[in-house]
PDB file of N, CA and C in Angstrom:
ATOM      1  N   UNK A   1      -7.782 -27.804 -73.079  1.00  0.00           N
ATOM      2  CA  UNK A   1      -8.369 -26.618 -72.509  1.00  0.00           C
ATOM      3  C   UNK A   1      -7.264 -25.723 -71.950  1.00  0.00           C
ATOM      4  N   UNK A   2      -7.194 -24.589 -72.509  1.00  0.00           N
ATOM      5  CA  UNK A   2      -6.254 -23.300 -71.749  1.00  0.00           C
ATOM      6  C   UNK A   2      -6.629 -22.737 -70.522  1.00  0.00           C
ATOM      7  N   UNK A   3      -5.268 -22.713 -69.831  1.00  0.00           N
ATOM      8  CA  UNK A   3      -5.670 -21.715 -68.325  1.00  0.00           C
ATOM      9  C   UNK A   3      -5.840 -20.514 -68.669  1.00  0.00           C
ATOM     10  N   UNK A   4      -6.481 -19.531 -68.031  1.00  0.00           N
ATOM     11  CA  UNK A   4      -6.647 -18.736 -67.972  1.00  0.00           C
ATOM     12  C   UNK A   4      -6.160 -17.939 -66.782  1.00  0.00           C
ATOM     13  N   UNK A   5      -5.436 -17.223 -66.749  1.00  0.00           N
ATOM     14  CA  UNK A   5      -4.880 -16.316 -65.482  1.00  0.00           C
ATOM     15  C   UNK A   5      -5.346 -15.202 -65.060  1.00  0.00           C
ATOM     16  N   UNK A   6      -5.525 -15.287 -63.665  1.00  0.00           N
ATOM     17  CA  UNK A   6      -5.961 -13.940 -64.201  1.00  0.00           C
ATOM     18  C   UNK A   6      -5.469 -12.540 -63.376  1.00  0.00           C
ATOM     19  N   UNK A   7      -4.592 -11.915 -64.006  1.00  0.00           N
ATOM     20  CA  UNK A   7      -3.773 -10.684 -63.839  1.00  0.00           C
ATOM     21  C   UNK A   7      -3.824 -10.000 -62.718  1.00  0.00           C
ATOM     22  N   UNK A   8      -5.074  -9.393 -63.105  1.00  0.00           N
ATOM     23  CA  UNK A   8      -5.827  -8.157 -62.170  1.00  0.00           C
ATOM     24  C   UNK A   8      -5.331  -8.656 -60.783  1.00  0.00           C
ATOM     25  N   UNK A   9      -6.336  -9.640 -60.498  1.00  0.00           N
ATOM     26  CA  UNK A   9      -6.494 -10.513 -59.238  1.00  0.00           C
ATOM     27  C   UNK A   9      -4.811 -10.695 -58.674  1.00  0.00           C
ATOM     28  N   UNK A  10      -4.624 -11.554 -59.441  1.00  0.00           N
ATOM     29  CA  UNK A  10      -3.188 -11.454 -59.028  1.00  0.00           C
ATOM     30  C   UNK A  10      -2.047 -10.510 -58.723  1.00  0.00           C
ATOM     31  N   UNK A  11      -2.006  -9.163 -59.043  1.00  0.00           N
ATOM     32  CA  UNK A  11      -1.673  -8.256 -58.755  1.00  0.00           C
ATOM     33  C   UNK A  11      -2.357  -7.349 -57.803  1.00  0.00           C
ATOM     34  N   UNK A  12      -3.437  -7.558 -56.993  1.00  0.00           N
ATOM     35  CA  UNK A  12      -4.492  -6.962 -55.980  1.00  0.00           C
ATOM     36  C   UNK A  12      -4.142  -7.810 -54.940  1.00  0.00           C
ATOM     37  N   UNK A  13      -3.807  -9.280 -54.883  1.00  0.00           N
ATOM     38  CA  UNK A  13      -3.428 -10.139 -53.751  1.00  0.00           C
ATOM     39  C   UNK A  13      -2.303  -9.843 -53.556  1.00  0.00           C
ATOM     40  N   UNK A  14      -1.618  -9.150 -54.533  1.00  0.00           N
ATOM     41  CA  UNK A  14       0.047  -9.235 -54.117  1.00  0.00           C
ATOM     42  C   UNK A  14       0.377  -8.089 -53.624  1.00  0.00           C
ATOM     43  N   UNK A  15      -0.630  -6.933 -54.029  1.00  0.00           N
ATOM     44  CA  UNK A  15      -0.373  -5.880 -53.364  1.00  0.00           C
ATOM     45  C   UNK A  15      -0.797  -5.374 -51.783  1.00  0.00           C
ATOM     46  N   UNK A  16      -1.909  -6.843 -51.727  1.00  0.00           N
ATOM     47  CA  UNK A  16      -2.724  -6.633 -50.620  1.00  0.00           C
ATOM     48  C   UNK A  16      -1.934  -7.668 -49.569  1.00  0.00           C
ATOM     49  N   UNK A  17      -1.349  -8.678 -49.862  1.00  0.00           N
ATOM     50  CA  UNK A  17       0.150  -9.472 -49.185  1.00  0.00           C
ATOM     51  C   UNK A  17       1.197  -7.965 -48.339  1.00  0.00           C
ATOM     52  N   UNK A  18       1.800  -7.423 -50.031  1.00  0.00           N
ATOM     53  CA  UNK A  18       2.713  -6.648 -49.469  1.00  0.00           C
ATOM     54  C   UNK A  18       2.338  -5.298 -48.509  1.00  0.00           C
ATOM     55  N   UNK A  19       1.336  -4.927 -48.562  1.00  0.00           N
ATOM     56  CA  UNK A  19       0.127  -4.316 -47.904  1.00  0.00           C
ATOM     57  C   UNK A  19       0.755  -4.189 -46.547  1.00  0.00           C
ATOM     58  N   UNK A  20       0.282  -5.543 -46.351  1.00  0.00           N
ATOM     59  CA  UNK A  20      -0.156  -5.400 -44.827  1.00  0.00           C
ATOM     60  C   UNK A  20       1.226  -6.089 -44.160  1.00  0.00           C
ATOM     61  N   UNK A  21       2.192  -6.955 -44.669  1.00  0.00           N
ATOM     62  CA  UNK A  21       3.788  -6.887 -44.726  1.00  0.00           C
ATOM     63  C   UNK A  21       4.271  -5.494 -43.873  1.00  0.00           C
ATOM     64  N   UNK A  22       4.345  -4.399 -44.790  1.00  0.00           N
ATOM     65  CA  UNK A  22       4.494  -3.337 -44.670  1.00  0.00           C
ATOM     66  C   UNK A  22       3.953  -2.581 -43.407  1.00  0.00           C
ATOM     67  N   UNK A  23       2.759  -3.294 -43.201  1.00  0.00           N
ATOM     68  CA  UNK A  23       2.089  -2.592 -42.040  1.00  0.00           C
ATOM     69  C   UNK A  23       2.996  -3.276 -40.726  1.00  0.00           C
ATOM     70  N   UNK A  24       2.976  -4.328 -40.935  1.00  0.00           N
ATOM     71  CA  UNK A  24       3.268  -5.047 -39.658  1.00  0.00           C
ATOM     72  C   UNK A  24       4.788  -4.406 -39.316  1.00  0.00           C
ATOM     73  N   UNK A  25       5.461  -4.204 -40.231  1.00  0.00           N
ATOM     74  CA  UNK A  25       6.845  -3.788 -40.106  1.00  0.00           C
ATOM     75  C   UNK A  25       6.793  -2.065 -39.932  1.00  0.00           C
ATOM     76  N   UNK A  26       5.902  -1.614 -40.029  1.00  0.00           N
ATOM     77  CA  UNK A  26       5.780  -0.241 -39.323  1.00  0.00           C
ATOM     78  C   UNK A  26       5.485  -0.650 -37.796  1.00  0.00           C
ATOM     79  N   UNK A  27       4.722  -1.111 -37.347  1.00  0.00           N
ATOM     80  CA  UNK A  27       4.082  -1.425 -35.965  1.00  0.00           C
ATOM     81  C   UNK A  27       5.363  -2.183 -35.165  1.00  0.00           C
ATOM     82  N   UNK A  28       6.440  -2.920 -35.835  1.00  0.00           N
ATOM     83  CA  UNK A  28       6.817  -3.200 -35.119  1.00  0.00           C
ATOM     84  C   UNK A  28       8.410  -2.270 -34.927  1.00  0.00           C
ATOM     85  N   UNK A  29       8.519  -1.758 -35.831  1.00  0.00           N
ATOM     86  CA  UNK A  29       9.822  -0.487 -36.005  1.00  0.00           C
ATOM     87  C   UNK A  29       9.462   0.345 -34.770  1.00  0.00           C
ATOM     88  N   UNK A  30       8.507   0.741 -34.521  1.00  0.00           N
ATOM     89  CA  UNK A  30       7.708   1.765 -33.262  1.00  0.00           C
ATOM     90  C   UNK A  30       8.376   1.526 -31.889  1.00  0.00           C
ATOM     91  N   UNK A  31       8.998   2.011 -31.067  1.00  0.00           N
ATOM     92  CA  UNK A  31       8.961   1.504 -29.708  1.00  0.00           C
ATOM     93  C   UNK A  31       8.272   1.980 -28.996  1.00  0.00           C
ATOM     94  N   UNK A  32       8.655   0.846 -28.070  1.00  0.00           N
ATOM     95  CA  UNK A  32       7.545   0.384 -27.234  1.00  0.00           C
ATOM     96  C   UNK A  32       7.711   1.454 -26.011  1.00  0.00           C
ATOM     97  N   UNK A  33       7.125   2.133 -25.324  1.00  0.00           N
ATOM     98  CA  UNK A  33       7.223   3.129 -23.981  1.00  0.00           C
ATOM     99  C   UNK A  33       6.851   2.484 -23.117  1.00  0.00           C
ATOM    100  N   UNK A  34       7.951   2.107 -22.044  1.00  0.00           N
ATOM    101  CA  UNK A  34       7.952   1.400 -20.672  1.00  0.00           C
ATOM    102  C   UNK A  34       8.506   2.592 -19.382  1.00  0.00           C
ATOM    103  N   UNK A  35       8.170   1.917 -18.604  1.00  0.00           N
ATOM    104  CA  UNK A  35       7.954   2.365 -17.484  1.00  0.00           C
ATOM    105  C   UNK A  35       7.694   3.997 -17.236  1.00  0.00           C
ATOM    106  N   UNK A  36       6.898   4.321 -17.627  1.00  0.00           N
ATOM    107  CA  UNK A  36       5.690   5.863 -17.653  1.00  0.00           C
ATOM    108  C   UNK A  36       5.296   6.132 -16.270  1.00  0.00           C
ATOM    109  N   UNK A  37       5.822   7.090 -15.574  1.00  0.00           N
ATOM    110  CA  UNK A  37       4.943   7.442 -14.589  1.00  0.00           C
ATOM    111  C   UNK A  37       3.337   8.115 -14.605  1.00  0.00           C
ATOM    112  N   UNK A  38       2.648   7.749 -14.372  1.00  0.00           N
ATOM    113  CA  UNK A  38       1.442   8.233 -15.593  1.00  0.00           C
ATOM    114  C   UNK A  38       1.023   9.314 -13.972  1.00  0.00           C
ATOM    115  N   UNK A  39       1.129   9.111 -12.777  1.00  0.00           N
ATOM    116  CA  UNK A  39       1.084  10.356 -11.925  1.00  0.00           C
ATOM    117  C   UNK A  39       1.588  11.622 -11.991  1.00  0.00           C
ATOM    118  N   UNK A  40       3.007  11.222 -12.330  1.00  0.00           N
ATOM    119  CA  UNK A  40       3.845  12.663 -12.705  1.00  0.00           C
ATOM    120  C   UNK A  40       3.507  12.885 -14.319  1.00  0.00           C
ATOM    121  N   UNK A  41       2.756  12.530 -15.551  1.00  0.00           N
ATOM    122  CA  UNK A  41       1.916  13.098 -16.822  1.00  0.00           C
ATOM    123  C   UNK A  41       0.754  14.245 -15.807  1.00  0.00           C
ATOM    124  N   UNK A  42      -0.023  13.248 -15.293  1.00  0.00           N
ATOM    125  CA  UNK A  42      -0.836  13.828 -14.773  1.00  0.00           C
ATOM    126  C   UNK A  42      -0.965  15.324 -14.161  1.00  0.00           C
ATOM    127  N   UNK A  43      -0.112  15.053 -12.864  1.00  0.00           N
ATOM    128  CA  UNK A  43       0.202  16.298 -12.466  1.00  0.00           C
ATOM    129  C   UNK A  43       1.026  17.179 -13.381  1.00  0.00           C
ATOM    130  N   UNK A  44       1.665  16.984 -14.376  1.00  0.00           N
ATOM    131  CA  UNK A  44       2.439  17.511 -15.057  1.00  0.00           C
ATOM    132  C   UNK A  44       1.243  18.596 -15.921  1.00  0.00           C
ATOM    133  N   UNK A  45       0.135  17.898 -16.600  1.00  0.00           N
ATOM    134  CA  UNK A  45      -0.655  18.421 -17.511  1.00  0.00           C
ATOM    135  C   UNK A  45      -1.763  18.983 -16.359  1.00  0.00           C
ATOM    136  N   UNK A  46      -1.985  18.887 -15.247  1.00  0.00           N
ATOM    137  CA  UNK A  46      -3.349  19.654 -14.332  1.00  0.00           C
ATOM    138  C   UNK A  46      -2.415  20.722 -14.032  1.00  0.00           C
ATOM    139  N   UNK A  47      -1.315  20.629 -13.704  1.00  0.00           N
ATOM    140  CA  UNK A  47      -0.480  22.592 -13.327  1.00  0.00           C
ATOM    141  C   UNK A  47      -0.157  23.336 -14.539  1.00  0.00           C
ATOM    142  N   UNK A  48      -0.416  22.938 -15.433  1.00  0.00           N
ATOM    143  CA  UNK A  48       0.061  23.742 -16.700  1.00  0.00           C
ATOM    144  C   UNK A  48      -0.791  23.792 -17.547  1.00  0.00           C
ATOM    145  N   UNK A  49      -2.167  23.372 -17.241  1.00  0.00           N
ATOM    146  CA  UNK A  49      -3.562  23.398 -18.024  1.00  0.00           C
ATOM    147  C   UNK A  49      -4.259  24.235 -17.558  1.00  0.00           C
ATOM    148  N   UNK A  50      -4.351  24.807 -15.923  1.00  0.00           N
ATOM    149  CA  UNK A  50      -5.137  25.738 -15.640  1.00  0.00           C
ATOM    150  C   UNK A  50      -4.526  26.988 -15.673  1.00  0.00           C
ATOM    151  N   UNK A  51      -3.214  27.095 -15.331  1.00  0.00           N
ATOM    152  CA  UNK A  51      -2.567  28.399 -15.310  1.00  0.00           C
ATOM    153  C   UNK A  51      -2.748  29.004 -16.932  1.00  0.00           C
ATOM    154  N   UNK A  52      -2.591  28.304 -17.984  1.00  0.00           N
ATOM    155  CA  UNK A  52      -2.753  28.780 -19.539  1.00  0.00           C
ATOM    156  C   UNK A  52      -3.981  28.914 -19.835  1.00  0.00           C
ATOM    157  N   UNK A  53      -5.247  28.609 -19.228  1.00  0.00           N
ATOM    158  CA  UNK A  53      -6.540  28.648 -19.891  1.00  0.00           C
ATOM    159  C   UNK A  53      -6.919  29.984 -18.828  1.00  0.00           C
ATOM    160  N   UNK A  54      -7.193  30.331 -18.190  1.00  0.00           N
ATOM    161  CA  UNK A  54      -7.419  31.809 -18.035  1.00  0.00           C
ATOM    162  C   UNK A  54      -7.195  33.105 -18.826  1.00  0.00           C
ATOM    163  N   UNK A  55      -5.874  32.867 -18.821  1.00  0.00           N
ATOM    164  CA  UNK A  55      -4.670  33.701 -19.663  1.00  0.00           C
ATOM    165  C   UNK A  55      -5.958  34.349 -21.327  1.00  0.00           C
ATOM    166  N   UNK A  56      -6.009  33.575 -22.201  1.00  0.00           N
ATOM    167  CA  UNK A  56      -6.135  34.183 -23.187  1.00  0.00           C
ATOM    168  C   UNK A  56      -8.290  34.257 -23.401  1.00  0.00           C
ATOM    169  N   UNK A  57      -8.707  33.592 -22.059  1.00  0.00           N
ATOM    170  CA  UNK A  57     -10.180  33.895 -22.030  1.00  0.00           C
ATOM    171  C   UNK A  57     -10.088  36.129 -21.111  1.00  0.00           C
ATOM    172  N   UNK A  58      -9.100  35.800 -20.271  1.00  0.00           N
ATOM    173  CA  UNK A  58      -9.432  37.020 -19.557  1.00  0.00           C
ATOM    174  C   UNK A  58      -8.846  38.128 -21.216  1.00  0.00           C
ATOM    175  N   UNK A  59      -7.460  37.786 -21.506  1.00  0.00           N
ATOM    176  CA  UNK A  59      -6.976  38.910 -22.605  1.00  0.00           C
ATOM    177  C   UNK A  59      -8.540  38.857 -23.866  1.00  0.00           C
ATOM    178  N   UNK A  60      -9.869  38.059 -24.238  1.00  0.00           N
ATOM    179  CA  UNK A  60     -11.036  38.396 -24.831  1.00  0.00           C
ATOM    180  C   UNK A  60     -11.704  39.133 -24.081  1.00  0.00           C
ATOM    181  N   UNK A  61     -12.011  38.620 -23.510  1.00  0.00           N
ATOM    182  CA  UNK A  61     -12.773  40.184 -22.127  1.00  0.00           C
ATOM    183  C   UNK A  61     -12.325  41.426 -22.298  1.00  0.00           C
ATOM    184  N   UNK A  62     -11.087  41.452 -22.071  1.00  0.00           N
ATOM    185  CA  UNK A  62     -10.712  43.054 -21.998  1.00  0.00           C
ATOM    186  C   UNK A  62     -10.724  43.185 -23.174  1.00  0.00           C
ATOM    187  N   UNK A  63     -10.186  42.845 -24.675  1.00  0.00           N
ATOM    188  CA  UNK A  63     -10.353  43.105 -25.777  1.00  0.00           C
ATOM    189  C   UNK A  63     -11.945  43.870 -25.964  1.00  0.00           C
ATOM    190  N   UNK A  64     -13.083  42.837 -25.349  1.00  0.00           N
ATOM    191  CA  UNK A  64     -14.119  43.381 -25.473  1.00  0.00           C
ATOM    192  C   UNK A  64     -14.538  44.791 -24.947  1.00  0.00           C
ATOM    193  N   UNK A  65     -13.957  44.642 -24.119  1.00  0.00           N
ATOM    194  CA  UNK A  65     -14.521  45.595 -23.115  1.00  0.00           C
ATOM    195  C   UNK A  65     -13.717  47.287 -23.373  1.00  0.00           C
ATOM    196  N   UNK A  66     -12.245  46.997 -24.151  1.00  0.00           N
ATOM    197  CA  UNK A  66     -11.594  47.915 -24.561  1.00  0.00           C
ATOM    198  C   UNK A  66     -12.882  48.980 -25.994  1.00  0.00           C
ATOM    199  N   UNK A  67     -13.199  48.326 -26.578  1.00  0.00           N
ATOM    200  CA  UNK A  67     -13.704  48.612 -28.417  1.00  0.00           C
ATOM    201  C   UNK A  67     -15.238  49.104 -27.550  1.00  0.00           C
TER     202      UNK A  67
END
């Protein structure tokens, strides 16, 4: 009785091996971000989030209000 091999399969496991190989070695190439002050993000993004969002709602208003 002859084996039968079978190709397909075998080339879908191997791609699905090197797959995720690949993945793991992206995830681990990445560094890692330590010690974050996540207070000074914070305050960093609440003083520079409200001063810019006025800005281009008031410049639609007057646009409107110009026409």
């Amino acid at each position: 009785m002859a084996v039968t091999r079978l190709k397909r399969k075998d080339r879908k496991n191997k791609a699905r091996a090197n797959n995720k190989q690949r993945i793991i070695k992206q995830l681990l190439a990445t560094p890692v971000i330590k010690n974050v002050d996540v207070d000074a993000l914070k305050a960093q993004f609440s003083a520079s989030a409200p001063a810019a969002a006025p800005a281009p709602v008031a410049a639609t208003t007057t646009e409107a209000s110009a026409e």
